[in-house]
Protein backbone atom coordinates (compact mmCIF):
# COMPACT_ATOMS: atom_id res chain seq x y z
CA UNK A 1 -33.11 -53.52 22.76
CA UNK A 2 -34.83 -50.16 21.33
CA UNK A 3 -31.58 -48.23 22.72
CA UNK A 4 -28.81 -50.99 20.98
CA UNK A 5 -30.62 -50.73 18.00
CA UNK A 6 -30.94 -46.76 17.53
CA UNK A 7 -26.99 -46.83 18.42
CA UNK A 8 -26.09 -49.06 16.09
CA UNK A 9 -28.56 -47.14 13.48
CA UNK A 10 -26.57 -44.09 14.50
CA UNK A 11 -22.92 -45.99 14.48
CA UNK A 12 -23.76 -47.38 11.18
CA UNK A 13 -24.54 -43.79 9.30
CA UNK A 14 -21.86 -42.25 10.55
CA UNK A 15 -19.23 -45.03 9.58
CA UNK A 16 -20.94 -46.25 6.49
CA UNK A 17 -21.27 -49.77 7.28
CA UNK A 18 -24.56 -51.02 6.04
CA UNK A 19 -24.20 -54.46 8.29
CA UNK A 20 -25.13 -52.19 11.45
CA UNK A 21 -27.41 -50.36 10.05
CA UNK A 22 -29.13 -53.38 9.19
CA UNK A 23 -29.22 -54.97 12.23
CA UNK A 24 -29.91 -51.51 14.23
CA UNK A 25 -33.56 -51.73 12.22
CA UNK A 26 -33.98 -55.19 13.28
CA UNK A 27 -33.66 -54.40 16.89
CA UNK A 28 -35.36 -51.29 16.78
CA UNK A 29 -38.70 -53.11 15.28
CA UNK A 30 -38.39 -55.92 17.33
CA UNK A 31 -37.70 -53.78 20.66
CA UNK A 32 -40.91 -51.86 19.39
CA UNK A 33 -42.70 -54.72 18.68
CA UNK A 34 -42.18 -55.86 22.31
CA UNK A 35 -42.70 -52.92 24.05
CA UNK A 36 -46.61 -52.46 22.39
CA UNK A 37 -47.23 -56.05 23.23
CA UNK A 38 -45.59 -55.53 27.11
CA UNK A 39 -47.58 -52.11 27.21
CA UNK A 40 -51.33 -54.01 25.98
CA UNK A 41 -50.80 -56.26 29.06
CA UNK A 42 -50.03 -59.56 26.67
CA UNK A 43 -47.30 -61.97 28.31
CA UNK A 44 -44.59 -62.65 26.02
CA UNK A 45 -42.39 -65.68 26.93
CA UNK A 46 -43.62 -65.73 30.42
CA UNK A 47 -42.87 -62.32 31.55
CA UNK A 48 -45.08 -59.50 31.97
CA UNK A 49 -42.22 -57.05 31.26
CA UNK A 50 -39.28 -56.74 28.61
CA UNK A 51 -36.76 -54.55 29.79
């Protein structure tokens, strides 16, 4: 999720199309989000590990 989401960061600057870079953020923070929570040992949905 952390790699779609600094592509599509990266896709939307160079093309100019604000839609992707919008939704490249969202990924990116949420892919960050649950990569801290994975790495502090929580379980998120059941699973001890987002890949």
């Amino acid at each position: 999720m952390i790699t779609l989401g600094v592509i599509l960061l990266i896709l939307g600057f160079i093309f100019k199309i604000s839609i992707l870079w919008t939704i490249g953020i969202v990924l990116l923070v949420i892919g960050l989000v649950l990569f801290a929570l994975g790495a502090a040992g929580r379980t998120i949905g059941g699973r001890k590990h987002w890949y």
